[in-house]
PDB file of N, CA and C in Angstrom:
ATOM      1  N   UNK A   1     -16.595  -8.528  54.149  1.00  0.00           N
ATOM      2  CA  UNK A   1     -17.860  -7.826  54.063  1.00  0.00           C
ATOM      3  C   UNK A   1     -17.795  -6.834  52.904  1.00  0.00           C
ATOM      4  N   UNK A   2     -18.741  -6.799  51.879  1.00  0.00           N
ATOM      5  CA  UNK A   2     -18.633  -6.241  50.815  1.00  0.00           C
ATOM      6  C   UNK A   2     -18.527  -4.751  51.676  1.00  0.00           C
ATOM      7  N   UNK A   3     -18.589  -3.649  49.994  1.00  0.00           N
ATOM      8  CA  UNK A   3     -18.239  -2.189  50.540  1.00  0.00           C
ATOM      9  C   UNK A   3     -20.185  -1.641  50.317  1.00  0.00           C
ATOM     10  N   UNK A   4     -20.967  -0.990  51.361  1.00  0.00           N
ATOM     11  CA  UNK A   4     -21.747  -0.523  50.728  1.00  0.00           C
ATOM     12  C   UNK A   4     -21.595   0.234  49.459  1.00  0.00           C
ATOM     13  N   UNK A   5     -23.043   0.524  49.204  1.00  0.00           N
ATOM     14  CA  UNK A   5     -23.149   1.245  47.315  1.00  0.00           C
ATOM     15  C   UNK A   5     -23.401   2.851  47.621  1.00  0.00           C
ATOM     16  N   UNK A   6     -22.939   2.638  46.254  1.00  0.00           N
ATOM     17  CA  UNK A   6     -22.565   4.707  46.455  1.00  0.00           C
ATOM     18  C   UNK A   6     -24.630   5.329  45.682  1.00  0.00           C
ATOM     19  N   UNK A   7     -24.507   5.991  46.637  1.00  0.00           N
ATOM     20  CA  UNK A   7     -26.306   6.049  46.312  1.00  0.00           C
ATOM     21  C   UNK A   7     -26.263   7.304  44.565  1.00  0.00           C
ATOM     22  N   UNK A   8     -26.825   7.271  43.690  1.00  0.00           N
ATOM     23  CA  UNK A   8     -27.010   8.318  42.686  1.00  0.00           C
ATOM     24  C   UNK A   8     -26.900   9.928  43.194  1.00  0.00           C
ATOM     25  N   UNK A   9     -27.302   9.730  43.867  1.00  0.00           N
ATOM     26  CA  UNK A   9     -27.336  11.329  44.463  1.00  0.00           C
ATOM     27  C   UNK A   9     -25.595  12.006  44.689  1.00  0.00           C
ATOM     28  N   UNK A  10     -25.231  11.004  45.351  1.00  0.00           N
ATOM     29  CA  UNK A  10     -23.855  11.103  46.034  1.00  0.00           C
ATOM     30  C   UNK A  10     -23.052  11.616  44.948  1.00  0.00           C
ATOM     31  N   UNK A  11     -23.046  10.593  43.870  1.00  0.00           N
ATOM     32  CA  UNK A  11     -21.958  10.307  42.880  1.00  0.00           C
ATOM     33  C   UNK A  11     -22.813  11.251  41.710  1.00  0.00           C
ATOM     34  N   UNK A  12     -24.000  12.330  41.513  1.00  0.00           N
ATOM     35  CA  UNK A  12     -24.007  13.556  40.671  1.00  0.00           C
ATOM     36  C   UNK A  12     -23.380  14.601  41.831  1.00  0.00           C
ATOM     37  N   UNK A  13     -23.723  14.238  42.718  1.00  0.00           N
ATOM     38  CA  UNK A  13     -23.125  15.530  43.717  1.00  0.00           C
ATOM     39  C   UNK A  13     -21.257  15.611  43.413  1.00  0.00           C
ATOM     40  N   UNK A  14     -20.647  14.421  43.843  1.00  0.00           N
ATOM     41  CA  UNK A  14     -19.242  14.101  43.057  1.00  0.00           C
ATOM     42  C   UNK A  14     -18.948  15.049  41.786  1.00  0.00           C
ATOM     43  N   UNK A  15     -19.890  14.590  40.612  1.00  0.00           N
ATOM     44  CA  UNK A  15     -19.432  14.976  39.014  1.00  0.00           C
ATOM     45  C   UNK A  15     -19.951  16.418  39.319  1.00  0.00           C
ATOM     46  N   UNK A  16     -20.672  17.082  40.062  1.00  0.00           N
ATOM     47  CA  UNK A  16     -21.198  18.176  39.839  1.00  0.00           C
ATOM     48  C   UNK A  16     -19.874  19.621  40.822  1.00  0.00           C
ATOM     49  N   UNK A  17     -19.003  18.792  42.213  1.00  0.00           N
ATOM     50  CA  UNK A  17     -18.700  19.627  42.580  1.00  0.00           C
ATOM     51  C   UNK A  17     -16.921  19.699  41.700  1.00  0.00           C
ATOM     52  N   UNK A  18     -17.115  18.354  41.157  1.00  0.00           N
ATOM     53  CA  UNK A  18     -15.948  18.622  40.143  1.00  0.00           C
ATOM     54  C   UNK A  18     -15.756  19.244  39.129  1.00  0.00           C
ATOM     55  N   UNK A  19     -16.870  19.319  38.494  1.00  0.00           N
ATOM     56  CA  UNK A  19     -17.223  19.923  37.025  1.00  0.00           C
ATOM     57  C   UNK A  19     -17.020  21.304  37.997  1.00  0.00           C
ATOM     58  N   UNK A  20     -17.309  21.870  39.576  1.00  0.00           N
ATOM     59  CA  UNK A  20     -17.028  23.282  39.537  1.00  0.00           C
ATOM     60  C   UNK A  20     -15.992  23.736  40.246  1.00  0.00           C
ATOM     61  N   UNK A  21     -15.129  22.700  39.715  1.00  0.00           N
ATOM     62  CA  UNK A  21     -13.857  23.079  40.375  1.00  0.00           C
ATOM     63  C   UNK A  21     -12.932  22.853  41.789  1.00  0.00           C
ATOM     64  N   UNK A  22     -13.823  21.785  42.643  1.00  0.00           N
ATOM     65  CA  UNK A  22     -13.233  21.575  43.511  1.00  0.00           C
ATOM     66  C   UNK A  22     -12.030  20.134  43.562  1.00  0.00           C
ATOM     67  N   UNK A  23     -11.582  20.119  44.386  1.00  0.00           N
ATOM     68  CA  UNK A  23     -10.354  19.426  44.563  1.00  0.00           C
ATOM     69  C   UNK A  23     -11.127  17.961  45.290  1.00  0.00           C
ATOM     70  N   UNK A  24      -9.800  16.896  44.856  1.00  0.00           N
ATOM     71  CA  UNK A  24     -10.698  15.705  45.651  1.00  0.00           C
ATOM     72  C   UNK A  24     -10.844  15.655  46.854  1.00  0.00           C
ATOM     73  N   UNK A  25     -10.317  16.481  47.139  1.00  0.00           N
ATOM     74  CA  UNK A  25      -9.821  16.091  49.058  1.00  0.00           C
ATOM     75  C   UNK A  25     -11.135  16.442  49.348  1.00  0.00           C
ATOM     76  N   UNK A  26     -11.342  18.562  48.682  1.00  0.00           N
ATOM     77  CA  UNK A  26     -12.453  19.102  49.330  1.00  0.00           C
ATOM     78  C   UNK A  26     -14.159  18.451  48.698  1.00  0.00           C
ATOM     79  N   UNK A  27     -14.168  17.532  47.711  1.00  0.00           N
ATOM     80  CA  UNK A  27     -15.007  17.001  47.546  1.00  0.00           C
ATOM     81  C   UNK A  27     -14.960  15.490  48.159  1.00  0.00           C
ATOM     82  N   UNK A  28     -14.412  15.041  48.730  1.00  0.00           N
ATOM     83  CA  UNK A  28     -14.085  13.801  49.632  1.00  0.00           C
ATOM     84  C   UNK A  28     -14.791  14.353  51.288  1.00  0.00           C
ATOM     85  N   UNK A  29     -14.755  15.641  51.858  1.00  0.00           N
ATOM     86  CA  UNK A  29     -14.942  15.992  52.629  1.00  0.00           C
ATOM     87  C   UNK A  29     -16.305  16.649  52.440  1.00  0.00           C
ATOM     88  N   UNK A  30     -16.687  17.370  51.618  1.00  0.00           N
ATOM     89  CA  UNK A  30     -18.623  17.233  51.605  1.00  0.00           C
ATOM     90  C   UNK A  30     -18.959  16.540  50.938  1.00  0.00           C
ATOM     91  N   UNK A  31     -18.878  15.245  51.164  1.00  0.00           N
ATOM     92  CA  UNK A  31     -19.571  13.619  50.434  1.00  0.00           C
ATOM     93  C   UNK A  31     -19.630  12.884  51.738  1.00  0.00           C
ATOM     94  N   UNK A  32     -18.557  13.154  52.762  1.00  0.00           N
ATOM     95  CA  UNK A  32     -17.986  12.066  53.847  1.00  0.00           C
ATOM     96  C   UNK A  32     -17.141  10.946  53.003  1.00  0.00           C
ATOM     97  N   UNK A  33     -16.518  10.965  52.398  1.00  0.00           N
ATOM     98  CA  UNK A  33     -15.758  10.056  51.724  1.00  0.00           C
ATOM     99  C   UNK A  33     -14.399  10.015  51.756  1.00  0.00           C
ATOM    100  N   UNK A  34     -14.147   9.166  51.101  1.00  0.00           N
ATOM    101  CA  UNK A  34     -12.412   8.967  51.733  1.00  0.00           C
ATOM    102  C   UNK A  34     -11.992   9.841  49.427  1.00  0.00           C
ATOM    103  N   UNK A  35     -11.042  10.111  49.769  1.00  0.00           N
ATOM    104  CA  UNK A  35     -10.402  10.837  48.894  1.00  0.00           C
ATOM    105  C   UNK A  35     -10.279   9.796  47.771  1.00  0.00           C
ATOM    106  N   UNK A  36      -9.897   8.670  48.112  1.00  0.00           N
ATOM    107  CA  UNK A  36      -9.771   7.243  47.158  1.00  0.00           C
ATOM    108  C   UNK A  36     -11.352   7.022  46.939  1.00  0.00           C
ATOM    109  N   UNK A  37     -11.841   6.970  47.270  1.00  0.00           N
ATOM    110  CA  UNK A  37     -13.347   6.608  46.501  1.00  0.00           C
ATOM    111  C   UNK A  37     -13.753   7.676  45.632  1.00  0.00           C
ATOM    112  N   UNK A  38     -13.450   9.328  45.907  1.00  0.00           N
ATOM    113  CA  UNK A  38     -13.738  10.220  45.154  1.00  0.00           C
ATOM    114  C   UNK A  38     -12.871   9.939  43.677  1.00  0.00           C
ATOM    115  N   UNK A  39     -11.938   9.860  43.754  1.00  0.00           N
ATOM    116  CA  UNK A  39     -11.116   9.272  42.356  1.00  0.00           C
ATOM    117  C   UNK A  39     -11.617   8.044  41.936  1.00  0.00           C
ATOM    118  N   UNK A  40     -12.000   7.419  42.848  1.00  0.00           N
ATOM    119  CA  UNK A  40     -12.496   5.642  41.741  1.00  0.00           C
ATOM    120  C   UNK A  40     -13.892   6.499  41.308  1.00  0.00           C
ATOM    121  N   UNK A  41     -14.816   7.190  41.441  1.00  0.00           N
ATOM    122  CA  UNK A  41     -15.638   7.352  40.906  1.00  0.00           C
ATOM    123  C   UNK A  41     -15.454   8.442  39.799  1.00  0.00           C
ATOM    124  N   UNK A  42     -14.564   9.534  39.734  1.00  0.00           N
ATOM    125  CA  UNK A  42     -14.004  10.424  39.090  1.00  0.00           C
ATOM    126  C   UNK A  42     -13.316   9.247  38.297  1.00  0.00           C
ATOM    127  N   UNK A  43     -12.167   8.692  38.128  1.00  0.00           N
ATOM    128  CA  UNK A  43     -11.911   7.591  37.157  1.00  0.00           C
ATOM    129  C   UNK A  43     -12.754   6.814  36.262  1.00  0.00           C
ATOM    130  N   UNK A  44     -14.182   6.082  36.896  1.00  0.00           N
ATOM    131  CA  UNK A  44     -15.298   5.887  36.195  1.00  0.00           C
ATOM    132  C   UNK A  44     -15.811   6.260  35.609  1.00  0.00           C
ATOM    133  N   UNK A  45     -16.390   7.704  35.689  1.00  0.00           N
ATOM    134  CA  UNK A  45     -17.216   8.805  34.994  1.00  0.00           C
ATOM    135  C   UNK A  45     -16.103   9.119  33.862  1.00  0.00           C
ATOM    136  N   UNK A  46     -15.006   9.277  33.741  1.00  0.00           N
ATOM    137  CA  UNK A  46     -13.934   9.420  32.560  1.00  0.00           C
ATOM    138  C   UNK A  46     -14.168   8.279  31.474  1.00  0.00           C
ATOM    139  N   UNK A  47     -14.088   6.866  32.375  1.00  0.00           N
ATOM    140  CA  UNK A  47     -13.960   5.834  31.335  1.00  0.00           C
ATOM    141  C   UNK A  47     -15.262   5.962  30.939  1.00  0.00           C
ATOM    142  N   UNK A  48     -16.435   6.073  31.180  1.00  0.00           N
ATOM    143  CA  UNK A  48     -17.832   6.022  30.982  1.00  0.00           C
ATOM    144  C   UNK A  48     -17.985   7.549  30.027  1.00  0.00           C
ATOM    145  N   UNK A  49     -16.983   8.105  30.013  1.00  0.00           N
ATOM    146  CA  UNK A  49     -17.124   9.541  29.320  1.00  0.00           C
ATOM    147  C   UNK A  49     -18.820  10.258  29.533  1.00  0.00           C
ATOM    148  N   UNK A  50     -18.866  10.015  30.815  1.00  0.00           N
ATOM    149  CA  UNK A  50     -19.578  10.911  31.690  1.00  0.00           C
ATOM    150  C   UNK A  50     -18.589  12.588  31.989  1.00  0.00           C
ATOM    151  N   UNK A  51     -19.727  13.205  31.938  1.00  0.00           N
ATOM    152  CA  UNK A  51     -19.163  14.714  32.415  1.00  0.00           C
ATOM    153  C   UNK A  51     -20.059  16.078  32.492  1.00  0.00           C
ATOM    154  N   UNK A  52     -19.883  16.261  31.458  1.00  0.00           N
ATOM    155  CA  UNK A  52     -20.652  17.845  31.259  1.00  0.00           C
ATOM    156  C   UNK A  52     -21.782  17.660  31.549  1.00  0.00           C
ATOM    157  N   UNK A  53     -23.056  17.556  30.864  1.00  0.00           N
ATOM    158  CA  UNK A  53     -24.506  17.855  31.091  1.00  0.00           C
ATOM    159  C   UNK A  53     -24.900  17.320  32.672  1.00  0.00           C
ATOM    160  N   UNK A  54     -24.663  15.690  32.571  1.00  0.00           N
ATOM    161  CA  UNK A  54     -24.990  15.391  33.835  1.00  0.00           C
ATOM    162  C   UNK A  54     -24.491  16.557  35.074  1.00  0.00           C
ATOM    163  N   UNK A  55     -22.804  16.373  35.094  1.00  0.00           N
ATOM    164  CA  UNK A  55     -22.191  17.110  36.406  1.00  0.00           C
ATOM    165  C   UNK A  55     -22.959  18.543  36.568  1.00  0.00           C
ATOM    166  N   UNK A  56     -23.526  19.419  34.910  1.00  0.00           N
ATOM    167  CA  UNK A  56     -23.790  20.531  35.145  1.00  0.00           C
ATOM    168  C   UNK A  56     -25.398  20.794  34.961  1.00  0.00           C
ATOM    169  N   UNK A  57     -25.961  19.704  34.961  1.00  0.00           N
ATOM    170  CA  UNK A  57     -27.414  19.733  35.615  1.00  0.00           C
ATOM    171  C   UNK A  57     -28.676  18.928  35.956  1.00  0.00           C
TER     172      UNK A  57
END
């Protein structure tokens, strides 16, 4: 069974609580997410050289 999709909202909320400093765990835990999905999407946004403007507004 495939994995559901990570909705847009979720994954600026992700780049946004990273860009302010939180840790994956504690951004794994206000997402509901497992700590490994917070890094595959943090890994993505790197290769995609996603970051600043989006995460910060």
């Amino acid at each position: 069974m495939p994995t559901p999709r990570m909705t847009m909202k979720t994954i600026i909320k992700i780049l946004r609580l990273h860009a302010a400093g939180c840790s994956q765990r504690q951004i794994a835990r206000a997402c509901g997410l497992s700590k490994g999905s917070v890094g595959k999407y943090l890994q993505r946004a790197t290769e995609a050289q996603i970051g600043g403007p989006l995460a910060e507004g």
